[in-house]
PDB file of N, CA and C in Angstrom:
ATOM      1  N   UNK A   1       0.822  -1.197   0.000  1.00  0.00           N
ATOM      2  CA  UNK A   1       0.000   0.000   0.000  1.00  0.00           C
ATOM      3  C   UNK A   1       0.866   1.261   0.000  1.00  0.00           C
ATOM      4  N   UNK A   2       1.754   1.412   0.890  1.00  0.00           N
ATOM      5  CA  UNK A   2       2.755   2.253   1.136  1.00  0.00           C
ATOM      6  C   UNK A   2       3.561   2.821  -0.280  1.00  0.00           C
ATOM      7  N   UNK A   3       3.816   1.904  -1.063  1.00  0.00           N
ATOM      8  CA  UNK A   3       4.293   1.991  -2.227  1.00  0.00           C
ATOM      9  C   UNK A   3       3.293   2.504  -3.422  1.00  0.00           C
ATOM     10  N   UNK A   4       2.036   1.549  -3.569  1.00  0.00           N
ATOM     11  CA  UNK A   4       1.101   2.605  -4.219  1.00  0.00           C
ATOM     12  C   UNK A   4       0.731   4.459  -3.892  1.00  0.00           C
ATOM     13  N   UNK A   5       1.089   4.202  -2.562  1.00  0.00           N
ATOM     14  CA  UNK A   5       0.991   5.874  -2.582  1.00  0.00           C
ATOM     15  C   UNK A   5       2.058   6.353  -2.886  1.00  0.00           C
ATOM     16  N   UNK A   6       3.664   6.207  -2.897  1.00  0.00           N
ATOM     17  CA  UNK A   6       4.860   6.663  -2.876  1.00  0.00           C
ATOM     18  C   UNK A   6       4.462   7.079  -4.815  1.00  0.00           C
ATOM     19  N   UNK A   7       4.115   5.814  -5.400  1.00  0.00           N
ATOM     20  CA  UNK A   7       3.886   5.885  -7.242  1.00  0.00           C
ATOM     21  C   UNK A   7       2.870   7.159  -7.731  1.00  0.00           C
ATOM     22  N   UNK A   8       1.916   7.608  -6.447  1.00  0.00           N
ATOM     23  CA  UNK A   8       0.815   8.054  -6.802  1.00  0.00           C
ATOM     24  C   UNK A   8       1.292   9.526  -6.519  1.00  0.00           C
ATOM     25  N   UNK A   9       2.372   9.422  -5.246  1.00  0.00           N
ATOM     26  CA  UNK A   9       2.411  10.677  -5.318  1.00  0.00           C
ATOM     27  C   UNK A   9       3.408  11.745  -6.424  1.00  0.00           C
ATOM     28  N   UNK A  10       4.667  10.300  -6.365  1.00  0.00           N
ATOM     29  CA  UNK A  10       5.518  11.307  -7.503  1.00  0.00           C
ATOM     30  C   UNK A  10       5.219  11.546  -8.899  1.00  0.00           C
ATOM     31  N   UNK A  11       4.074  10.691  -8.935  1.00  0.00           N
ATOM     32  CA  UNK A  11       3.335  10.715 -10.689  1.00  0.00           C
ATOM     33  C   UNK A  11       2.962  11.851 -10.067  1.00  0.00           C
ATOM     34  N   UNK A  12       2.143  12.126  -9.044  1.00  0.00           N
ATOM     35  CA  UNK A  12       1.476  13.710  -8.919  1.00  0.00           C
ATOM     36  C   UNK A  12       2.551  14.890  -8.936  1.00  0.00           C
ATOM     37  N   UNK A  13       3.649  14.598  -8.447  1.00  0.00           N
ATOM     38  CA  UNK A  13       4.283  15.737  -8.173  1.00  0.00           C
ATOM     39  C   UNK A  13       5.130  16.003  -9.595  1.00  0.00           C
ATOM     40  N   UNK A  14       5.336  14.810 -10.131  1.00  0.00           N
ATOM     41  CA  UNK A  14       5.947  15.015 -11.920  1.00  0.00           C
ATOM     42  C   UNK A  14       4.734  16.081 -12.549  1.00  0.00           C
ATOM     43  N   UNK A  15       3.628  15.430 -12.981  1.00  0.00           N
ATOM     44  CA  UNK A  15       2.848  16.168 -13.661  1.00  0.00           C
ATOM     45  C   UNK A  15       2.095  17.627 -12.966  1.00  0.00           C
ATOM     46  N   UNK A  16       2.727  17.963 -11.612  1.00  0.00           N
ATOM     47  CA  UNK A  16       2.589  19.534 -11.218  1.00  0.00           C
ATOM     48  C   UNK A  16       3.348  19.996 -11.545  1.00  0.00           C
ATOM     49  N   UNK A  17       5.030  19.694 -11.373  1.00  0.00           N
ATOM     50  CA  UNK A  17       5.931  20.127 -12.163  1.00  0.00           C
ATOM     51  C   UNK A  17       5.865  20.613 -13.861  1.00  0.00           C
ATOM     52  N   UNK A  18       5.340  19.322 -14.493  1.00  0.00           N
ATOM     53  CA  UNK A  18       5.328  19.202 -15.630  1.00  0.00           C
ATOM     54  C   UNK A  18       4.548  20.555 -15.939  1.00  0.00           C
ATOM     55  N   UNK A  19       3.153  20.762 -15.425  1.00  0.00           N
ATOM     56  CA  UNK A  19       1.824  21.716 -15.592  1.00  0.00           C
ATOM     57  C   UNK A  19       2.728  22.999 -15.676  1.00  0.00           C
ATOM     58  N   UNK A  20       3.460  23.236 -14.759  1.00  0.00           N
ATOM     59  CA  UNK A  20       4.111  24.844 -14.328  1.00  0.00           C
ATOM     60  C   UNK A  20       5.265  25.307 -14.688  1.00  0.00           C
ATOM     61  N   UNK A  21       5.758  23.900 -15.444  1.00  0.00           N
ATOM     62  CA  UNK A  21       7.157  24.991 -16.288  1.00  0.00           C
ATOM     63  C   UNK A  21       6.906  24.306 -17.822  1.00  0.00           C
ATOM     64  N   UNK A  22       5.819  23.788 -18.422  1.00  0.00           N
ATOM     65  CA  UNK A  22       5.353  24.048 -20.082  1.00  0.00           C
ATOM     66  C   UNK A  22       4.302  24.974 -20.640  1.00  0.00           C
ATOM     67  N   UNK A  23       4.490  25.951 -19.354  1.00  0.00           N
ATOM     68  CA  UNK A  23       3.280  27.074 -19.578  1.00  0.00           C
ATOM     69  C   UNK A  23       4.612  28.286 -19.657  1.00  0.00           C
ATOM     70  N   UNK A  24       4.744  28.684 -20.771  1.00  0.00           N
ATOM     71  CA  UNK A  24       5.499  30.146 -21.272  1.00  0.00           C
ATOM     72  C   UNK A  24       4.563  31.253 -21.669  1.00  0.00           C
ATOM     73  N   UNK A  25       4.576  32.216 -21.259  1.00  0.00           N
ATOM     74  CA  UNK A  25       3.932  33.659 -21.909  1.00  0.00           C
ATOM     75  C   UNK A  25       4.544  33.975 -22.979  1.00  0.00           C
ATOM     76  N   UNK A  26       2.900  34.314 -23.580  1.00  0.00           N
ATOM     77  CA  UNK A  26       2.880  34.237 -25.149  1.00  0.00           C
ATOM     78  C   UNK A  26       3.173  35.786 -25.226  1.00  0.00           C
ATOM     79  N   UNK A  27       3.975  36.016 -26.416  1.00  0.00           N
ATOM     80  CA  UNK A  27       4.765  37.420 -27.040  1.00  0.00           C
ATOM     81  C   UNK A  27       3.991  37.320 -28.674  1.00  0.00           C
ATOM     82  N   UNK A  28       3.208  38.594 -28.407  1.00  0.00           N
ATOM     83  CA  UNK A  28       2.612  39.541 -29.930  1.00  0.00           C
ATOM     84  C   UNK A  28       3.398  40.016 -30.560  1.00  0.00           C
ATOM     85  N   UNK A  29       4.432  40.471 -30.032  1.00  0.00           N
ATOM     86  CA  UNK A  29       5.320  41.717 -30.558  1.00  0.00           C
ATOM     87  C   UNK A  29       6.163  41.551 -31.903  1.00  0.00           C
ATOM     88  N   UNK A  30       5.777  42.290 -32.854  1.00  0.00           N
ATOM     89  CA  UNK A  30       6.652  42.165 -33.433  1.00  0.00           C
ATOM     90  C   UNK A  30       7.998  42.792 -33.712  1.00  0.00           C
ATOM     91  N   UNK A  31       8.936  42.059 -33.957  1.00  0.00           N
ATOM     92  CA  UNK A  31      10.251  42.200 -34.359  1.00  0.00           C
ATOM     93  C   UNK A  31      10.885  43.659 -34.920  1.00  0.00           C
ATOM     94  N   UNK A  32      12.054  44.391 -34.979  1.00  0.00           N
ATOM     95  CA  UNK A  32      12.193  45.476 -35.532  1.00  0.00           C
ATOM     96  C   UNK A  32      12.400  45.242 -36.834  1.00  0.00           C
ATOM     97  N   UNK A  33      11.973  45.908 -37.947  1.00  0.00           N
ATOM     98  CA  UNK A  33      12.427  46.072 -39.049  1.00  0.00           C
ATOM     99  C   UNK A  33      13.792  45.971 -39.809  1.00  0.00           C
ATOM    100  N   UNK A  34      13.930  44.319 -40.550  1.00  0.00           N
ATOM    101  CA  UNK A  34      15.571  44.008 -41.329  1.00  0.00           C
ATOM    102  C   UNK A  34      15.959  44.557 -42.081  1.00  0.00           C
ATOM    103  N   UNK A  35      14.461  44.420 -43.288  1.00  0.00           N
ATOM    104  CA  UNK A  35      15.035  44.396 -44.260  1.00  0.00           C
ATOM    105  C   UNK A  35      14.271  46.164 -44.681  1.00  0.00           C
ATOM    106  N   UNK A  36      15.372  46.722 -45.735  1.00  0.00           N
ATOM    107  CA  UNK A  36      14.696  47.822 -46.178  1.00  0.00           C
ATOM    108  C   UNK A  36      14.621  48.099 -47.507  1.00  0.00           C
ATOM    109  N   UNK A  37      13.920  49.167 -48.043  1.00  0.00           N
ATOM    110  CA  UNK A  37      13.059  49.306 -49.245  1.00  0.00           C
ATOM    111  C   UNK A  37      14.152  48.920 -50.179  1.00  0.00           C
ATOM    112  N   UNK A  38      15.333  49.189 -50.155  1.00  0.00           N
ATOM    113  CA  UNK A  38      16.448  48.852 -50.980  1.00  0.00           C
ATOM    114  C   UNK A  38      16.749  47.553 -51.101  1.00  0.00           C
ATOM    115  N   UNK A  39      16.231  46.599 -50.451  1.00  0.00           N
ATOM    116  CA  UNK A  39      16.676  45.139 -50.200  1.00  0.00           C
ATOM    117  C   UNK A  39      16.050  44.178 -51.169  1.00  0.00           C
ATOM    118  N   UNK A  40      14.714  45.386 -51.475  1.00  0.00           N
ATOM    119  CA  UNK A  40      13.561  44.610 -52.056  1.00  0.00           C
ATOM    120  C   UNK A  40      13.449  44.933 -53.256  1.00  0.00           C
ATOM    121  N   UNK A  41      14.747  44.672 -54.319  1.00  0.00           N
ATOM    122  CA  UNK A  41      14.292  44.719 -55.293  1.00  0.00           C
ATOM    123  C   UNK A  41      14.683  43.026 -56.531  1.00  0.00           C
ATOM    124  N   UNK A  42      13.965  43.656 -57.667  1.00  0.00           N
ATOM    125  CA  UNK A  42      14.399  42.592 -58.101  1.00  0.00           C
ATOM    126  C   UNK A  42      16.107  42.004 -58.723  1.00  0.00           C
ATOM    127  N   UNK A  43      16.080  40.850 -58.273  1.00  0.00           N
ATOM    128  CA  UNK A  43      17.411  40.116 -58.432  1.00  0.00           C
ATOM    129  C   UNK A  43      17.864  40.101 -56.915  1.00  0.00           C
ATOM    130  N   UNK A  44      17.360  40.976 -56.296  1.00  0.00           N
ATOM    131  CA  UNK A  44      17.932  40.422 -54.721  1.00  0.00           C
ATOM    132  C   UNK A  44      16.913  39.732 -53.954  1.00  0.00           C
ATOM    133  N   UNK A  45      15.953  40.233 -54.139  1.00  0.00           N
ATOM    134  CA  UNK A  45      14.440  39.616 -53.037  1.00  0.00           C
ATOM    135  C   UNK A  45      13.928  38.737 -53.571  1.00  0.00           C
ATOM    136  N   UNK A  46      13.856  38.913 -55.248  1.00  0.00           N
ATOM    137  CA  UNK A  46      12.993  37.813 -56.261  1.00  0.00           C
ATOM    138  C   UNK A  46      13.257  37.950 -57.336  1.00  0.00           C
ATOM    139  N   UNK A  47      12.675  36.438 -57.817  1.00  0.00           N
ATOM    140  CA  UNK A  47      13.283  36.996 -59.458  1.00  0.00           C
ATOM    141  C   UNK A  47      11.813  36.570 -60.055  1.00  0.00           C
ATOM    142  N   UNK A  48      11.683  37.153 -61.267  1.00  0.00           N
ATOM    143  CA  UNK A  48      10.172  36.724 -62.334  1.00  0.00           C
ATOM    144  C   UNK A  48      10.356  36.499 -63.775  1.00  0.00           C
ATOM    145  N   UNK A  49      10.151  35.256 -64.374  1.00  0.00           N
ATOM    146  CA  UNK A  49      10.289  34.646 -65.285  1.00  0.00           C
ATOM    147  C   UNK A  49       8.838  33.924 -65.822  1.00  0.00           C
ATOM    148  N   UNK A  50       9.039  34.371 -67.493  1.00  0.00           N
ATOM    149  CA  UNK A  50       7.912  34.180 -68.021  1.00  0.00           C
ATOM    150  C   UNK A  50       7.663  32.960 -68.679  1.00  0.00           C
ATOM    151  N   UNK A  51       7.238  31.918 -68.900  1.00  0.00           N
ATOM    152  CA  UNK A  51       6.850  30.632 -69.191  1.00  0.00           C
ATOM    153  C   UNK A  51       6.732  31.377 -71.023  1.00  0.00           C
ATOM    154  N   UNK A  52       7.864  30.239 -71.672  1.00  0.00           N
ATOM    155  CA  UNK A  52       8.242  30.724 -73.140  1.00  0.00           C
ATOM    156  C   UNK A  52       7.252  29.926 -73.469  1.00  0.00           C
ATOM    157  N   UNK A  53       5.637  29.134 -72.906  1.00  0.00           N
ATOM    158  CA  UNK A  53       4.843  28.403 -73.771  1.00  0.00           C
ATOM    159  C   UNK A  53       3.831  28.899 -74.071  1.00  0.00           C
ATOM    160  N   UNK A  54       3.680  29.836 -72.783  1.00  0.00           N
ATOM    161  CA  UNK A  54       2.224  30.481 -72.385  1.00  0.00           C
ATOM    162  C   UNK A  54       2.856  32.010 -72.117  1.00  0.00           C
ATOM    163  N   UNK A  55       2.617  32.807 -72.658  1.00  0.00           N
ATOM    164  CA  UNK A  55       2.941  34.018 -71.973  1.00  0.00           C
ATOM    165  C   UNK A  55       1.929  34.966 -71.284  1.00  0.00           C
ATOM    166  N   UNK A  56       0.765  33.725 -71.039  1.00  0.00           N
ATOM    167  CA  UNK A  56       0.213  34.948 -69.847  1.00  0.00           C
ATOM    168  C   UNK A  56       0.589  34.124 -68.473  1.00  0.00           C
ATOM    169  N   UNK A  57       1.342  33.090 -68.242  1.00  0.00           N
ATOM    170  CA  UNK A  57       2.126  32.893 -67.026  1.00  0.00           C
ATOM    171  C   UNK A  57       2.778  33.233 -66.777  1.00  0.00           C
ATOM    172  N   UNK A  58       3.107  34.060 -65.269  1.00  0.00           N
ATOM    173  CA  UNK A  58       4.720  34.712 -65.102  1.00  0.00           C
ATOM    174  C   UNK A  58       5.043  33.576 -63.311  1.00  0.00           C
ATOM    175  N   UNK A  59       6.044  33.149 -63.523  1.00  0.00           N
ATOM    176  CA  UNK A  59       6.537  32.624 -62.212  1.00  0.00           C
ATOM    177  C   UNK A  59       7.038  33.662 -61.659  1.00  0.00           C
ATOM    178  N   UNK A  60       7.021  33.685 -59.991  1.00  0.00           N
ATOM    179  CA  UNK A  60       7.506  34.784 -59.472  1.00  0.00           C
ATOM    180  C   UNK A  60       8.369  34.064 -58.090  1.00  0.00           C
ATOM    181  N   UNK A  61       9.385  34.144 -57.374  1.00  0.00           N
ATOM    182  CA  UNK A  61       9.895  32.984 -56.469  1.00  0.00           C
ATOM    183  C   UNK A  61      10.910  34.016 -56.304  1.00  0.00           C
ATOM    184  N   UNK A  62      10.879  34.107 -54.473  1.00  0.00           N
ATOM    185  CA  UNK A  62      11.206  34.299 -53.637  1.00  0.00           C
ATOM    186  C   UNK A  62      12.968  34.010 -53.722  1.00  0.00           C
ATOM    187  N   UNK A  63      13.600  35.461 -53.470  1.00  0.00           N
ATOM    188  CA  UNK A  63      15.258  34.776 -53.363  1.00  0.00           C
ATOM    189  C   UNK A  63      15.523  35.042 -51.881  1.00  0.00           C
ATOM    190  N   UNK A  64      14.596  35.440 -50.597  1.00  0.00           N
ATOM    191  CA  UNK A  64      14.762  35.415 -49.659  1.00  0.00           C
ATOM    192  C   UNK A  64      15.268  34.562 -48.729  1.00  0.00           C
ATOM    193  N   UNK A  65      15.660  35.024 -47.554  1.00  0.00           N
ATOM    194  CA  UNK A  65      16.153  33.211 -46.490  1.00  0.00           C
ATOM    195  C   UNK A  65      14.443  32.877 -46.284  1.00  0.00           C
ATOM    196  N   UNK A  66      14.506  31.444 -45.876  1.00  0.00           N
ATOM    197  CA  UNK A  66      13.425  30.544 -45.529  1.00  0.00           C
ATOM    198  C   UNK A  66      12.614  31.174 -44.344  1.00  0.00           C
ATOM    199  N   UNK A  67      13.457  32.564 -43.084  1.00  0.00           N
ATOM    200  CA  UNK A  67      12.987  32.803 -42.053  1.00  0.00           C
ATOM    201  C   UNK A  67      12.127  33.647 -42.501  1.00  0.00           C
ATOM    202  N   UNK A  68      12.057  34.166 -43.757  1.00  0.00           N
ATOM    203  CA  UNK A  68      10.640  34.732 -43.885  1.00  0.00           C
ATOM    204  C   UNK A  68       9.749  34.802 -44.911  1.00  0.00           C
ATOM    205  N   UNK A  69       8.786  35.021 -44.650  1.00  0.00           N
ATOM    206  CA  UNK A  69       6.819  34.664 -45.186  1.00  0.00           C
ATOM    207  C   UNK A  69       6.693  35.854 -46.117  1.00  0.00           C
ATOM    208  N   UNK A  70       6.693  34.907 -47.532  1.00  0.00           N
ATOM    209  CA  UNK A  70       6.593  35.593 -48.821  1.00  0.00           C
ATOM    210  C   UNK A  70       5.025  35.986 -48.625  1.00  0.00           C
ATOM    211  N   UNK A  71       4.592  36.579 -49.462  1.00  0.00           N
ATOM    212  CA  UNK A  71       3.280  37.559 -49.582  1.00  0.00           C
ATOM    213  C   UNK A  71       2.772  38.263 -50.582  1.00  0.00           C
ATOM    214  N   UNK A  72       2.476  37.516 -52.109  1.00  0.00           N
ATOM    215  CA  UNK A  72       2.627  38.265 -52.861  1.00  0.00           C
ATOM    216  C   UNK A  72       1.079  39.735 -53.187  1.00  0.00           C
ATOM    217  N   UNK A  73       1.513  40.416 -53.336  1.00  0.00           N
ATOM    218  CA  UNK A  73       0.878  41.553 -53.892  1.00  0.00           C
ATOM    219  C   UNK A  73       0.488  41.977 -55.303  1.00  0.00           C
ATOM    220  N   UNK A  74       0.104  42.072 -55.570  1.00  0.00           N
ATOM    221  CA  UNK A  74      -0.299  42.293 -57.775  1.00  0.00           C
ATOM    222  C   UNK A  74      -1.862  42.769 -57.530  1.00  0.00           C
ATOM    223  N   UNK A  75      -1.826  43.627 -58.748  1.00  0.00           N
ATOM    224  CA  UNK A  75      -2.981  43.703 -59.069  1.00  0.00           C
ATOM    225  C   UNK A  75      -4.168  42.884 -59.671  1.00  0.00           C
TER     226      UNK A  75
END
């Protein structure tokens, strides 16, 4: 019996532990500004190439690092 409680309690005291340090405060904030208007042009940020089969396709692809979230814009 003694031992079922010894199991019962450190399973309890693991998963209080566990509860109170996998809880982190969440951050909105965003980041300061990297990159600037000069960064973003073409041949450095992206490049756009027109499909020689179809020319109302234009590919457009990202020459950015992977850490950030392309977004394209067009009319």
């Amino acid at each position: 019996m003694k031992k079922l409680i010894s199991k019962l309690y450190i399973a309890w005291l693991i998963i209080t532990v566990g509860l109170f340090s996998a809880c982190t405060p969440d951050s909105f904030e965003l980041e300061g500004k990297d990159v600037t208007v000069d960064d973003l042009v073409e041949g450095i940020a992206f490049s756009i190439t027109h499909d020689s089969e179809n020319p109302n396709i234009v590919y457009l692809k990202s020459l950015m690092p992977s850490s950030y979230q392309v977004c394209w814009q067009h009319p």
